[in-house]
N, C-alpha and C. Protein backbone atom coordinates (compact mmCIF):
# COMPACT_ATOMS: atom_id res chain seq x y z
N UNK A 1 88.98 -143.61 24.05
CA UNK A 1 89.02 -144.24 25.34
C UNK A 1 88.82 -143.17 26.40
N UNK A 2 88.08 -143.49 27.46
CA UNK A 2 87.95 -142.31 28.81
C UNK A 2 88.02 -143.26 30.10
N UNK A 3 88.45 -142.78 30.72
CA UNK A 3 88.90 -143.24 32.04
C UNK A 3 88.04 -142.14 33.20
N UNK A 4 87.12 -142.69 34.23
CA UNK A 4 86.97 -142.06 35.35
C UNK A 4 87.49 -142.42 36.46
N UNK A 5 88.09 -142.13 37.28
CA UNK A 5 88.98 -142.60 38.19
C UNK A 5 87.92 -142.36 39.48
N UNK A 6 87.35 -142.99 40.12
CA UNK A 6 86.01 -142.32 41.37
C UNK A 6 86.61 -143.30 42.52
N UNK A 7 85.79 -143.14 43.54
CA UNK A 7 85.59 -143.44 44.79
C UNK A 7 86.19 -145.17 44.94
N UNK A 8 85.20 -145.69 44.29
CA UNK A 8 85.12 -147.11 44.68
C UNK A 8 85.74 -148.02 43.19
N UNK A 9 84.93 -147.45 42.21
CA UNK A 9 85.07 -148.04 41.19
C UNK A 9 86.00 -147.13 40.02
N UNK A 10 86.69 -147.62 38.88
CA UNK A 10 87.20 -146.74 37.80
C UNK A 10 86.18 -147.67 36.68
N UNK A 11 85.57 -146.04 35.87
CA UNK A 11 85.00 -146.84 34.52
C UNK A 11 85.95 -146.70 33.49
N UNK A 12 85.63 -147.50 32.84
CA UNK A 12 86.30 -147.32 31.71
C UNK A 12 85.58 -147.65 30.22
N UNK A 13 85.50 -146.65 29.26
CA UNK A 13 84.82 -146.82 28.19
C UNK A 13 85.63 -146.85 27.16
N UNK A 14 86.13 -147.96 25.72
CA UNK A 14 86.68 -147.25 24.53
C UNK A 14 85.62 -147.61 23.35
N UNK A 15 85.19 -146.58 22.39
CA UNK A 15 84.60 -146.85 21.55
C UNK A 15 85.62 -146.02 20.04
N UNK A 16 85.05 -147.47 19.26
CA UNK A 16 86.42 -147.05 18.14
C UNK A 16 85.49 -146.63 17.27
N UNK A 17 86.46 -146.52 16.08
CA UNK A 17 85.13 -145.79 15.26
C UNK A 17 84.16 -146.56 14.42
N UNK A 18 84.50 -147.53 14.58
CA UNK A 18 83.38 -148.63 13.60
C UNK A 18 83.42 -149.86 14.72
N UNK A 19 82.11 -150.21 15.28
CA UNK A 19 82.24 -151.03 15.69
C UNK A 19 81.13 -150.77 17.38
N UNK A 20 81.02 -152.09 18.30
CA UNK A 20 80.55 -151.92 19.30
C UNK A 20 81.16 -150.88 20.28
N UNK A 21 80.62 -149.95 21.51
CA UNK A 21 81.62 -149.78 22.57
C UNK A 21 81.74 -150.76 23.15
N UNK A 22 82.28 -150.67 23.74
CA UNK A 22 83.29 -151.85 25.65
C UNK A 22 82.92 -150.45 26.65
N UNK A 23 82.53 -150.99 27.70
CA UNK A 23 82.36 -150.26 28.72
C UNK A 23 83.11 -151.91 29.78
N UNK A 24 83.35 -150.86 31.07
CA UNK A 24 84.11 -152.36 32.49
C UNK A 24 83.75 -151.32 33.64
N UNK A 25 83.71 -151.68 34.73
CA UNK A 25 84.04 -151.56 36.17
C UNK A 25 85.14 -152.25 36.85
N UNK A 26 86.36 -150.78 37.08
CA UNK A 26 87.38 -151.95 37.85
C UNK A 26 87.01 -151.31 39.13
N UNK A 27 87.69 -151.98 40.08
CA UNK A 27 87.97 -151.64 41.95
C UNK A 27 89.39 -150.63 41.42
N UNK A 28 88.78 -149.24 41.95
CA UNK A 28 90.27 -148.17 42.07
C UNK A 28 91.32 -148.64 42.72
N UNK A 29 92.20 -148.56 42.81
CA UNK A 29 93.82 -148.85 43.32
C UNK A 29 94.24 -147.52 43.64
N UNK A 30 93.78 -147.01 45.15
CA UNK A 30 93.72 -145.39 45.49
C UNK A 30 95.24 -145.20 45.57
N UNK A 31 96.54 -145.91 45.79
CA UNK A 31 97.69 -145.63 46.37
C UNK A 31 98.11 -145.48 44.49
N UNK A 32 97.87 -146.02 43.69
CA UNK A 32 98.26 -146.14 42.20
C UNK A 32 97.34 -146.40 40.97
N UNK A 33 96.83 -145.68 40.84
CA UNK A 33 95.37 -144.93 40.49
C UNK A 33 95.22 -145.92 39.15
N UNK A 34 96.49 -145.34 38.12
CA UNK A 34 96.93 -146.17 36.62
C UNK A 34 96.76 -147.87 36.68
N UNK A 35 96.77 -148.39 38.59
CA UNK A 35 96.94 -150.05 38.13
C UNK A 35 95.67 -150.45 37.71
N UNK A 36 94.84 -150.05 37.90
CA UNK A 36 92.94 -151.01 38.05
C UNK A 36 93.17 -150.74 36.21
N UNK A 37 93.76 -149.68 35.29
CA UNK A 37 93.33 -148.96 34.01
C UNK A 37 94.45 -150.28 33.33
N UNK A 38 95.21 -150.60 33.87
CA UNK A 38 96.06 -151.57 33.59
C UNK A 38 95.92 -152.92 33.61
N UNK A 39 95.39 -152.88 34.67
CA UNK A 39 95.35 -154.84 35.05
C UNK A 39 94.82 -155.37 34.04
């Protein structure tokens, strides 16, 4: 799993080991960075 935490958006990618990746675009949560990786 990797987390970029940026400007506008947080990406987020997990790729397991067998199988498709998942990639998302959340809206950052600048005051609590962890909520958008959460919601």
């Amino acid at each position: 799993m990797a987390v970029d935490i940026g400007g506008t958006f947080t990406d987020v990618v997990l790729e397991p080991p067998v199988g498709p990746r998942y990639t998302t675009k959340l809206l950052t949560t600048h005051g609590h960075p962890g909520e958008a990786v959460l919601a």
